[in-house]
C-alpha atoms as a PDB file:
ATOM      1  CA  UNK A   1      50.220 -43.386 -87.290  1.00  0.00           C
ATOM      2  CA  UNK A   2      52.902 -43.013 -84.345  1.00  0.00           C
ATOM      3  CA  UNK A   3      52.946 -44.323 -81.601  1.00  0.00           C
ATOM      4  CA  UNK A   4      51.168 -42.275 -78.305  1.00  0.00           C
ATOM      5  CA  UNK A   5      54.500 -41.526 -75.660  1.00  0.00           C
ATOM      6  CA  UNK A   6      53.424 -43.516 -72.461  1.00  0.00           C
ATOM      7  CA  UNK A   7      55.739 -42.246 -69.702  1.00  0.00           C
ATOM      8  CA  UNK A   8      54.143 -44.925 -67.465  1.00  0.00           C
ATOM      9  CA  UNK A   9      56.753 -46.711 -67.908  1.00  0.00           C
ATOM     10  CA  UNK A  10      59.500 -44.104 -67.061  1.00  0.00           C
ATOM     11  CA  UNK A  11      57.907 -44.761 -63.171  1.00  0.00           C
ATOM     12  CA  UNK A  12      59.695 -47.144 -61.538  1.00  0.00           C
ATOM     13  CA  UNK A  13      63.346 -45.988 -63.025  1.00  0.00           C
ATOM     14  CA  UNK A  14      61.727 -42.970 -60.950  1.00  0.00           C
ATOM     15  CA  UNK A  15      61.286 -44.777 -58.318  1.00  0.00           C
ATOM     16  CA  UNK A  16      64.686 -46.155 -58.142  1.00  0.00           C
ATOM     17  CA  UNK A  17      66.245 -43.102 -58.287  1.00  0.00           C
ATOM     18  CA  UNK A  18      64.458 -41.048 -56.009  1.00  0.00           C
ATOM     19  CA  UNK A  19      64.797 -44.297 -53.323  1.00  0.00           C
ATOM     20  CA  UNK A  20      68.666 -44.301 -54.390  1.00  0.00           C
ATOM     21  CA  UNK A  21      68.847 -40.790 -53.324  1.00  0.00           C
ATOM     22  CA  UNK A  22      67.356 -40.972 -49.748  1.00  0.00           C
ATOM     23  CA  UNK A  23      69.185 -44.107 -48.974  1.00  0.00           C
ATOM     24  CA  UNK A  24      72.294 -42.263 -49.931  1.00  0.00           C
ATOM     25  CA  UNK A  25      71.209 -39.335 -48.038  1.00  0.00           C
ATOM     26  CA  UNK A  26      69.916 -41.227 -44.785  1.00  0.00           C
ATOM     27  CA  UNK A  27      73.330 -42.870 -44.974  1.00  0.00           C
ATOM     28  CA  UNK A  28      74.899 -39.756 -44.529  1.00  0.00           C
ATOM     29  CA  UNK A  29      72.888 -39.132 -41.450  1.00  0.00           C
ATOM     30  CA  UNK A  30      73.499 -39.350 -37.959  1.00  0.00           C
ATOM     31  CA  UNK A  31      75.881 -37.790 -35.467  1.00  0.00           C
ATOM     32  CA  UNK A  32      79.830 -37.661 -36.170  1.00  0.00           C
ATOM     33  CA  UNK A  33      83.039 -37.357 -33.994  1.00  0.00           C
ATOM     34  CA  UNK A  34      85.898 -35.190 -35.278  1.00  0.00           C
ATOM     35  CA  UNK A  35      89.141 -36.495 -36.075  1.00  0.00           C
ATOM     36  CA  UNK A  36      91.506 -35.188 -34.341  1.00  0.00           C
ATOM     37  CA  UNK A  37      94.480 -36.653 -36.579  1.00  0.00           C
ATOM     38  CA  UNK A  38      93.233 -35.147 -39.522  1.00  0.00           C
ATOM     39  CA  UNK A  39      91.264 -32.030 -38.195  1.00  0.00           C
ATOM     40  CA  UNK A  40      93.942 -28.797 -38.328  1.00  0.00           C
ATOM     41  CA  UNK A  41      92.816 -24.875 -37.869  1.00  0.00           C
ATOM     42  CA  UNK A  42      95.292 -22.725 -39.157  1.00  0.00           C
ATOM     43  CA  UNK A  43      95.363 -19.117 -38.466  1.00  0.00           C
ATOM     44  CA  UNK A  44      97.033 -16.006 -40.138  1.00  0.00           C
ATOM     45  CA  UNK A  45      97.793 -12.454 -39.053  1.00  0.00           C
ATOM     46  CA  UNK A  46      99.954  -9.513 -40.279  1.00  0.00           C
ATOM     47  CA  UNK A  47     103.143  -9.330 -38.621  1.00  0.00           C
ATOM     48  CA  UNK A  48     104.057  -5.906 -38.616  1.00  0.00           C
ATOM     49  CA  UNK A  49     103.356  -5.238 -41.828  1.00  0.00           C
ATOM     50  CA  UNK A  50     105.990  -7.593 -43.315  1.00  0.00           C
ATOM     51  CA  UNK A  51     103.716 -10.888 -43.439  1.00  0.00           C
ATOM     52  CA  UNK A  52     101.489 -13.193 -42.506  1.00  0.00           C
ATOM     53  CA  UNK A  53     102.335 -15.119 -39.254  1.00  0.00           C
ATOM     54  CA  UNK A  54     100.704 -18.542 -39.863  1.00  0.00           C
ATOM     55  CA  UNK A  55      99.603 -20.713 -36.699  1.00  0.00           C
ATOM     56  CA  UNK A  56      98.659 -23.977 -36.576  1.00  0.00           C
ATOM     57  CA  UNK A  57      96.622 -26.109 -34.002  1.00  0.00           C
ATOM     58  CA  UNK A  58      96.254 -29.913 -34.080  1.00  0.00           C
ATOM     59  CA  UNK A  59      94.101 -32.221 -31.765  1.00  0.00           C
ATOM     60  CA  UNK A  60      90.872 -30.299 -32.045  1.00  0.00           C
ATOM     61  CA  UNK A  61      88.243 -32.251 -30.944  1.00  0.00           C
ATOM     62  CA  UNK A  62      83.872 -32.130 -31.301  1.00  0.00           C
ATOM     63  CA  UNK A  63      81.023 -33.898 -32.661  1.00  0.00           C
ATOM     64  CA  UNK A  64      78.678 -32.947 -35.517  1.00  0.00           C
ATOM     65  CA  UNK A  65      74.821 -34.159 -35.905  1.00  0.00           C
ATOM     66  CA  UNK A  66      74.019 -33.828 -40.140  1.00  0.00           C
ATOM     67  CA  UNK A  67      70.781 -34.446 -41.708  1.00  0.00           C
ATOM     68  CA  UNK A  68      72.203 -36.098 -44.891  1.00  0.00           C
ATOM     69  CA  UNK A  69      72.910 -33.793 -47.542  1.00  0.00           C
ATOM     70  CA  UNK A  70      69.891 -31.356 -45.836  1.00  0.00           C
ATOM     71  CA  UNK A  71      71.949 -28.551 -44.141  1.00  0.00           C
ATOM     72  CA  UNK A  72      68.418 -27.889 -42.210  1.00  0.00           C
ATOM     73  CA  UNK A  73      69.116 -29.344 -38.435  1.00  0.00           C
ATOM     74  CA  UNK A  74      72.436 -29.882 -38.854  1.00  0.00           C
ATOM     75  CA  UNK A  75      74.821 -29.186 -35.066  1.00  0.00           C
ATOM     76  CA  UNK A  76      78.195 -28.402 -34.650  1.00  0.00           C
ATOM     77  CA  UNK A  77      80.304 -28.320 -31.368  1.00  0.00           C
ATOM     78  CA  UNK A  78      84.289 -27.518 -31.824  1.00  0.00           C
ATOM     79  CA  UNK A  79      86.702 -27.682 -29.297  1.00  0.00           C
ATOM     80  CA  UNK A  80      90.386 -26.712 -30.156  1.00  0.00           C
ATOM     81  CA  UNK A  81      93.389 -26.546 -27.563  1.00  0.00           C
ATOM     82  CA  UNK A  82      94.884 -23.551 -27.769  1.00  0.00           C
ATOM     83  CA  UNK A  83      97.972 -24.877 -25.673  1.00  0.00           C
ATOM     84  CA  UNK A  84      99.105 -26.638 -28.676  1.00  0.00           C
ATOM     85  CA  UNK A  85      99.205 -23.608 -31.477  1.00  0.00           C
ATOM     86  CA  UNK A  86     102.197 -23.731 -33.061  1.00  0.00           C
ATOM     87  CA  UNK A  87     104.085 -21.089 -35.068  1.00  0.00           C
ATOM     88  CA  UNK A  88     107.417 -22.969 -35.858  1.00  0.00           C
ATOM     89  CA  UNK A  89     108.858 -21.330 -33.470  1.00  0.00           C
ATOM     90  CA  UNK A  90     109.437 -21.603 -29.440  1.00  0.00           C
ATOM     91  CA  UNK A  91     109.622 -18.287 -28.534  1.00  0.00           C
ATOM     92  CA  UNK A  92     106.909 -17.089 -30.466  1.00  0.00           C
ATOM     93  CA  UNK A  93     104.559 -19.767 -29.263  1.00  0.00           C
ATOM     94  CA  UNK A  94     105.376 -18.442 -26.033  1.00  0.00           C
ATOM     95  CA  UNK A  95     104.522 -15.083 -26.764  1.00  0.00           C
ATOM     96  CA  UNK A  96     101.333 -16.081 -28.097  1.00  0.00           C
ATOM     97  CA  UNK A  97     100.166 -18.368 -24.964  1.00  0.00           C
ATOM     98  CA  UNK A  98     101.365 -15.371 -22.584  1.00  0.00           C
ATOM     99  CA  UNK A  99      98.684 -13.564 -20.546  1.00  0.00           C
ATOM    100  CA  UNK A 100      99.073 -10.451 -22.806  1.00  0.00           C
ATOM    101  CA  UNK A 101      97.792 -12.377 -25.915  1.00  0.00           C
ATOM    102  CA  UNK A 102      95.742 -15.500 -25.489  1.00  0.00           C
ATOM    103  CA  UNK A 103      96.236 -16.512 -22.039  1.00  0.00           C
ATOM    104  CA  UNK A 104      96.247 -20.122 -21.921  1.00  0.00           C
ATOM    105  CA  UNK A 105      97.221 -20.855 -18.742  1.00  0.00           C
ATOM    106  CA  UNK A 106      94.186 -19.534 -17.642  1.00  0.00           C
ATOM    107  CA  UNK A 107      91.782 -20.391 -21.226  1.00  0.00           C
ATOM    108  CA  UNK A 108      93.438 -23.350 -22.726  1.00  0.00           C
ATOM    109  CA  UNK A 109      90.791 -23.987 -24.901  1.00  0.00           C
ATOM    110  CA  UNK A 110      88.810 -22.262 -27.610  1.00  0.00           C
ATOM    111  CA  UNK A 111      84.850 -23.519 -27.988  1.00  0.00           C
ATOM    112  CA  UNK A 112      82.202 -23.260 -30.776  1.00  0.00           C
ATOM    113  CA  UNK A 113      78.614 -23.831 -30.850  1.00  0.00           C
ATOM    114  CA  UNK A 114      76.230 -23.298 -34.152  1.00  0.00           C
ATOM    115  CA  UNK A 115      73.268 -21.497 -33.545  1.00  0.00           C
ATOM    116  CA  UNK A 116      72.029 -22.384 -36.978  1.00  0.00           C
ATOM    117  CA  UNK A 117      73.066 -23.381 -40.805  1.00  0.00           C
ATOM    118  CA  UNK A 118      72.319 -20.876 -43.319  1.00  0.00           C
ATOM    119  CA  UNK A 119      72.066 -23.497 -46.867  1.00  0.00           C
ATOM    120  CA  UNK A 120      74.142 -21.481 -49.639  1.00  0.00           C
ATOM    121  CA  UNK A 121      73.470 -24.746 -51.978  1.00  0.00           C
ATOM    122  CA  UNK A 122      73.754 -28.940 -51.863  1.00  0.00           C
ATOM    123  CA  UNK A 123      77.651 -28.512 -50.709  1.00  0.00           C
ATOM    124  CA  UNK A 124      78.190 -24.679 -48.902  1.00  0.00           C
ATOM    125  CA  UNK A 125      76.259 -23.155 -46.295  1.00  0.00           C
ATOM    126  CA  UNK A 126      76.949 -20.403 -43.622  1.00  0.00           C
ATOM    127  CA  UNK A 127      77.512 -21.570 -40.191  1.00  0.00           C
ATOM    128  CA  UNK A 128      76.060 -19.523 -37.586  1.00  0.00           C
ATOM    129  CA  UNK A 129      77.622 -19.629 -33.737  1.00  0.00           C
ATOM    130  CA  UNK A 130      79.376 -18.822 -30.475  1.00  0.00           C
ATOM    131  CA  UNK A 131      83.006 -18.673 -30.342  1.00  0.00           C
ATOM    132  CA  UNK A 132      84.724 -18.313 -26.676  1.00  0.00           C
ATOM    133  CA  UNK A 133      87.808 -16.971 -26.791  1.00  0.00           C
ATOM    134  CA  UNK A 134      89.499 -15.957 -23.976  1.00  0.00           C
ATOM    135  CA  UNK A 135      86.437 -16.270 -21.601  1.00  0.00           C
ATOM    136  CA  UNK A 136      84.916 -13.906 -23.957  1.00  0.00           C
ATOM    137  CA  UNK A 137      82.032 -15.032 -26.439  1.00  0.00           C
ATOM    138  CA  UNK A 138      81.048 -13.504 -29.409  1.00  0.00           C
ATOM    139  CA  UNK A 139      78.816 -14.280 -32.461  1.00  0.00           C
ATOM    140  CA  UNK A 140      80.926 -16.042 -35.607  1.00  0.00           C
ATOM    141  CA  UNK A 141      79.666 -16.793 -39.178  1.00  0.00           C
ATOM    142  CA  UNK A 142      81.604 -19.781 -41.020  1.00  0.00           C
ATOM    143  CA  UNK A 143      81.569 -20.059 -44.502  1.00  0.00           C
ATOM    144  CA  UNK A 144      81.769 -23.734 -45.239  1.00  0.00           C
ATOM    145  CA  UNK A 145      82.065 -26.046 -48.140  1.00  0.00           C
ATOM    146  CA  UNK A 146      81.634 -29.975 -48.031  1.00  0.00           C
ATOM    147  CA  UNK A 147      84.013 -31.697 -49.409  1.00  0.00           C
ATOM    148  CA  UNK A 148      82.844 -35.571 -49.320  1.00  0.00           C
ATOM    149  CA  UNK A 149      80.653 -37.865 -47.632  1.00  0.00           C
ATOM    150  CA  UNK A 150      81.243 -41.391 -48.280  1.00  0.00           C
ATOM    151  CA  UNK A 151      82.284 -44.514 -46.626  1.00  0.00           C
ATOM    152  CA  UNK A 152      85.887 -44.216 -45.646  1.00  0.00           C
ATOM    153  CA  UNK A 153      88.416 -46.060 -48.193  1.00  0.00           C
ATOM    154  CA  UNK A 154      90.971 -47.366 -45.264  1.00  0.00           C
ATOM    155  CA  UNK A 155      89.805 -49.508 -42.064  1.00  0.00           C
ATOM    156  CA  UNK A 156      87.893 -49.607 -40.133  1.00  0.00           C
ATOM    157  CA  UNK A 157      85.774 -48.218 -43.696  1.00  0.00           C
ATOM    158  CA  UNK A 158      83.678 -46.127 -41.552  1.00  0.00           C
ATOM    159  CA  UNK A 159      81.141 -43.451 -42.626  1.00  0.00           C
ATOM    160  CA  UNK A 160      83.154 -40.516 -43.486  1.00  0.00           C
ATOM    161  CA  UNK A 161      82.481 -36.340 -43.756  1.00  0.00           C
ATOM    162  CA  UNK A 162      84.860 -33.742 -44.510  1.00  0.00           C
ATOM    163  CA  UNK A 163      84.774 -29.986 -44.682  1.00  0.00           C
ATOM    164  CA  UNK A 164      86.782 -26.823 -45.390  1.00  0.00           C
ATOM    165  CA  UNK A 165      85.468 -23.672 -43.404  1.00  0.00           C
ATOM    166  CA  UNK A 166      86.746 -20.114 -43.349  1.00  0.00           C
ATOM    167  CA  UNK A 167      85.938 -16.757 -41.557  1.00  0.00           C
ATOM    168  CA  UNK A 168      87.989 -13.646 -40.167  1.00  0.00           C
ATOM    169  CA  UNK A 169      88.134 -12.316 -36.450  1.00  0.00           C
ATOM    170  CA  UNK A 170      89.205  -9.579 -34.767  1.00  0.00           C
ATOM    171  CA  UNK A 171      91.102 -10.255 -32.397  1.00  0.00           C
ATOM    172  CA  UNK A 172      90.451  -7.118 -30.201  1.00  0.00           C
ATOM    173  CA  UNK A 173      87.160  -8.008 -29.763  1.00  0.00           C
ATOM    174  CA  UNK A 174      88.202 -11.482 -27.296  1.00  0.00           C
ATOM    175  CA  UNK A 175      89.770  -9.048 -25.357  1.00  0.00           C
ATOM    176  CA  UNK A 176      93.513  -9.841 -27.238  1.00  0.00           C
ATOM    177  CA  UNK A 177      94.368  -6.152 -28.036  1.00  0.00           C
ATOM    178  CA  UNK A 178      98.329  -6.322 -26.557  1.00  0.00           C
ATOM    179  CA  UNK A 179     101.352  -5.471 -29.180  1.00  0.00           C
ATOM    180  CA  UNK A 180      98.480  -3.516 -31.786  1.00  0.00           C
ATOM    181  CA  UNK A 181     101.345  -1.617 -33.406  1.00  0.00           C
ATOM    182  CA  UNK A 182     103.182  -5.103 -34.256  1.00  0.00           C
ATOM    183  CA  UNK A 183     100.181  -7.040 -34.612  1.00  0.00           C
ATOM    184  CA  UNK A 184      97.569  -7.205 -36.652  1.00  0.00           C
ATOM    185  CA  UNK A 185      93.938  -6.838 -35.554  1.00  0.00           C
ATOM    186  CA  UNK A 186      92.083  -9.367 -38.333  1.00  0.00           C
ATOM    187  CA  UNK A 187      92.612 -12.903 -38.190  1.00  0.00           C
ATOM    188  CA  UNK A 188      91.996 -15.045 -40.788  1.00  0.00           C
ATOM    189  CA  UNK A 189      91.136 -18.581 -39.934  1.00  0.00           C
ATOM    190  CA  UNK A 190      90.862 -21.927 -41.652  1.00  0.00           C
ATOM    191  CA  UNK A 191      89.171 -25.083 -40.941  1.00  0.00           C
ATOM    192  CA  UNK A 192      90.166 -28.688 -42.314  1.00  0.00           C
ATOM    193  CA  UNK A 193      87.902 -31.128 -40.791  1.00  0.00           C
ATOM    194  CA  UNK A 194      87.001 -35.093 -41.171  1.00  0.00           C
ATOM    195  CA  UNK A 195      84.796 -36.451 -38.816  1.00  0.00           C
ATOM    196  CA  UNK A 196      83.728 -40.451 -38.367  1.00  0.00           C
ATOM    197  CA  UNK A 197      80.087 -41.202 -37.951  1.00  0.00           C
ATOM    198  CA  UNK A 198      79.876 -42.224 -34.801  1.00  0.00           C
ATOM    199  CA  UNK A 199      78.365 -45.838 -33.173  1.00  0.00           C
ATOM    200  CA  UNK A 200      76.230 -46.317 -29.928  1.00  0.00           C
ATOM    201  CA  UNK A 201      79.110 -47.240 -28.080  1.00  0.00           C
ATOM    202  CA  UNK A 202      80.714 -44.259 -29.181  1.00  0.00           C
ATOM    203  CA  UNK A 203      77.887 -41.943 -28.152  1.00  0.00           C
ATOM    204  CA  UNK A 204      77.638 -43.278 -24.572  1.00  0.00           C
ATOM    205  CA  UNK A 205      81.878 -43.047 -24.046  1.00  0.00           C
ATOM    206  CA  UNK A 206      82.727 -39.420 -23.070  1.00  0.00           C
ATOM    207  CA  UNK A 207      85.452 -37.666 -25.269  1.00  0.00           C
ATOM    208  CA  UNK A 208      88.300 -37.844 -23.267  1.00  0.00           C
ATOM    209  CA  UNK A 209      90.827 -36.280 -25.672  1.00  0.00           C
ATOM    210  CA  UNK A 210      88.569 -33.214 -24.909  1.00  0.00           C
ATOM    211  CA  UNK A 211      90.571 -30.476 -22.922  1.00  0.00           C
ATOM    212  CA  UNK A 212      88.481 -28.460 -19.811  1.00  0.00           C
ATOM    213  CA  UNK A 213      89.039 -24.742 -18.803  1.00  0.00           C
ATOM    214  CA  UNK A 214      90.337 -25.078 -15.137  1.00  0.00           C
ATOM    215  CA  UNK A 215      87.848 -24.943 -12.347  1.00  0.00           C
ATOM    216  CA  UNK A 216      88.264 -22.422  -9.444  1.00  0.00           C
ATOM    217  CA  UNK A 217      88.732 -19.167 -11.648  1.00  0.00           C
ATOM    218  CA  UNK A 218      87.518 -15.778  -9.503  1.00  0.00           C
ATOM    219  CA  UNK A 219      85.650 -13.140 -11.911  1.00  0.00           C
ATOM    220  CA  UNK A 220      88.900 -10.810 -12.103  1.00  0.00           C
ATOM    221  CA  UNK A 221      90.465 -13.577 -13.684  1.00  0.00           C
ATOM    222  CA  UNK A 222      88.966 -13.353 -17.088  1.00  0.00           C
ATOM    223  CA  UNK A 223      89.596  -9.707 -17.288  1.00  0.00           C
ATOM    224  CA  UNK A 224      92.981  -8.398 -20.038  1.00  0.00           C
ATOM    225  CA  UNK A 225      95.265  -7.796 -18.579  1.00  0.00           C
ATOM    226  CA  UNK A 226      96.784  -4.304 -18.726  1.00  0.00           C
ATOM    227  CA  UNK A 227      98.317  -4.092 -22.210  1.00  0.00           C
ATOM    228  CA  UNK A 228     100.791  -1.113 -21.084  1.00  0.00           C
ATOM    229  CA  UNK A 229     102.520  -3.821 -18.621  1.00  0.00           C
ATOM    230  CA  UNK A 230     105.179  -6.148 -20.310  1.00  0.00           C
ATOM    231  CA  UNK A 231     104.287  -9.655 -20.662  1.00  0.00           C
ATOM    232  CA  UNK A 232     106.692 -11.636 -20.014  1.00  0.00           C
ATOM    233  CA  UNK A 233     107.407 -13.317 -22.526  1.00  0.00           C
ATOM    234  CA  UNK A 234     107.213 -10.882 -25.076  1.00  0.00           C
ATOM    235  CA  UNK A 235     108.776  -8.163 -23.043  1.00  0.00           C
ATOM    236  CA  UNK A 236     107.291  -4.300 -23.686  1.00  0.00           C
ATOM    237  CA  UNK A 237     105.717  -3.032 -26.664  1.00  0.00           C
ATOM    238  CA  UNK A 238     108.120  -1.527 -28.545  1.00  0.00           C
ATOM    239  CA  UNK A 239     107.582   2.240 -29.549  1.00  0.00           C
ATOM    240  CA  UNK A 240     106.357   2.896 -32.790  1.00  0.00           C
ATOM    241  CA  UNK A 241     108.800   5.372 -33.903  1.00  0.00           C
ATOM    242  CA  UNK A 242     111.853   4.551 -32.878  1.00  0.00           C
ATOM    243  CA  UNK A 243     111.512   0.547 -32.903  1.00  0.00           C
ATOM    244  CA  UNK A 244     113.222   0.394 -29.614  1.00  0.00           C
ATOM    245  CA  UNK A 245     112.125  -1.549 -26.383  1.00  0.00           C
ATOM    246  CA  UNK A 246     113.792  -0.819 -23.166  1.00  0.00           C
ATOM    247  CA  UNK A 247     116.700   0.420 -25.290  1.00  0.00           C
ATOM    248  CA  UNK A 248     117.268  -2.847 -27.608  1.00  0.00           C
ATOM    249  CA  UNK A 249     116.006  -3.169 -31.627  1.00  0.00           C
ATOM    250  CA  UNK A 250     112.903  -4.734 -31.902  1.00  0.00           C
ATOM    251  CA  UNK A 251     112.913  -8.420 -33.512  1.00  0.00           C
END
C-alpha cells in the first residue's frame, strides 16, 4: 500500500524561503541618495526636421525612500542642473540656456517630486509627479524599470539601486515655445539612475552638490519672454519660407 504524501515536512523549507525573501526585501529598504557620477538624463528633440538633437545633463542630484521590492510607498525627489546640459556643442548650449529657451540664468535647475507609484509588476511601475520647469510645474508620468538592487560590487560595497525611466514632454507647455518652426515641440527624455542607500550620518548632512534657484526673483520674472524678440544668442527666428534671418542662411 503507498505511502500517504505528508507535506508537513515541506514547512520549514517554506519557512526558509519565505524568511529569505523578506530579509532580501527589507535589505532593499530604506532611503537612497543619487549618484551623481553615474546618474545622466539625456534628452532628444527634432531639429528641424533633419534629426534628433540629443542633450545630455550630468550631476543630477536627489534621494529616493523604497519599500524593498514593494513599489507601494516608495518617494522620489530629482534635482538636475540645467546649467550643465550639454549638446557637444558651445554655441548650441548657449542657445539652449538663453532666455528664449530654458532660461537658466534665471531657473538653473529642473525639480521632480512623485505624487505616487503606479506598480506595472515586481520590476516596472509608473511614476506619478511634479516637474518644474522653467518656474512652471506641470503633472509628469515616468515609466520606469528596475534594473538591480544588490550590494554594490566595488568599495565602499554599499547597498545599491538602479533604474532606467522614460517619458515625453512638450516643451510648450513650461512656457519654452521660442524657434517652433526649427524646433520641435515633444521631448523625449531618458533617465539612467544609481542611487547608494544612504547611512544616518548621511541623512542628517545636507546635499550640498544640490543647486538652488536664486532668491530675490519679482513675479514678472518667471514670465516667457516674448518669442518674436531675438534672443541673443540664437539671434531671430528665421522665416519659414525663405530660411533667411536678418538676410543670412539659416544654420
Amino acid at each position: 500500500m503507498p505511502r500517504r504524501f505528508r507535506p508537513w515536512f515541506l514547512l520549514p523549507l517554506i519557512g526558509v524561503l519565505a524568511c529569505t525573501w523578506a530579509a532580501a526585501a527589507a535589505d532593499d529598504a530604506g532611503r537612497y541618495r543619487l549618484d551623481p557620477v553615474h546618474t545622466r538624463v539625456m534628452l532628444a528633440v527634432d531639429h528641424a526636421g533633419f534629426s534628433k538633437a540629443i542633450g545630455t545633463v550630468s550631476g543630477t542630484t536627489g534621494t529616493l525612500r523604497t519599500n524593498g521590492r514593494d513599489w507601494t510607498g516608495a518617494e522620489v525627489e530629482v534635482t538636475v542642473p540645467l546649467e550643465r546640459l550639454d549638446f557637444g556643442d558651445a554655441a548650441w548650449n548657449r542657445a539652449v540656456a538663453g532666455r528664449g529657451l530654458l532660461d537658466t540664468e534665471r531657473h538653473p535647475v529642473a525639480r521632480f517630486v512623485s505624487t505616487r507609484i503606479e506598480a506595472v509588476d515586481d520590476t516596472r511601475a509608473r511614476v506619478h509627479g511634479a516637474l518644474t520647469l522653467r518656474g512652471v510645474t506641470r503633472d509628469v508620468v515616468l515609466d520606469a524599470v528596475r534594473n538591480g538592487a544588490r550590494r554594490h560590487p566595488l568599495p565602499p560595497f554599499r547597498q545599491t539601486v538602479g533604474f532606467s525611466a522614460t517619458t515625453t514632454l512638450s516643451r510648450a507647455e513650461f512656457g519654452v515655445d521660442a524657434w517652433r518652426s526649427m524646433i520641435g515641440d515633444a521631448v523625449e527624455l531618458r533617465l539612467e539612475v544609481e542611487a547608494t542607500r544612504m547611512r544616518a550620518t548621511d541623512a542628517a548632512a545636507p546635499d550640498e552638490t544640490a543647486p538652488v534657484e536664486p532668491a530675490g526673483r519679482g513675479e514678472d520674472d518667471d514670465a516667457a519672454p516674448d518669442a518674436s524678440l531675438p534672443d541673443p544668442e540664437f539671434g531671430p527666428e528665421p522665416d519659414a519660407t525663405t530660411g533667411t534671418r536678418s538676410g543670412r542662411p539659416a544654420p
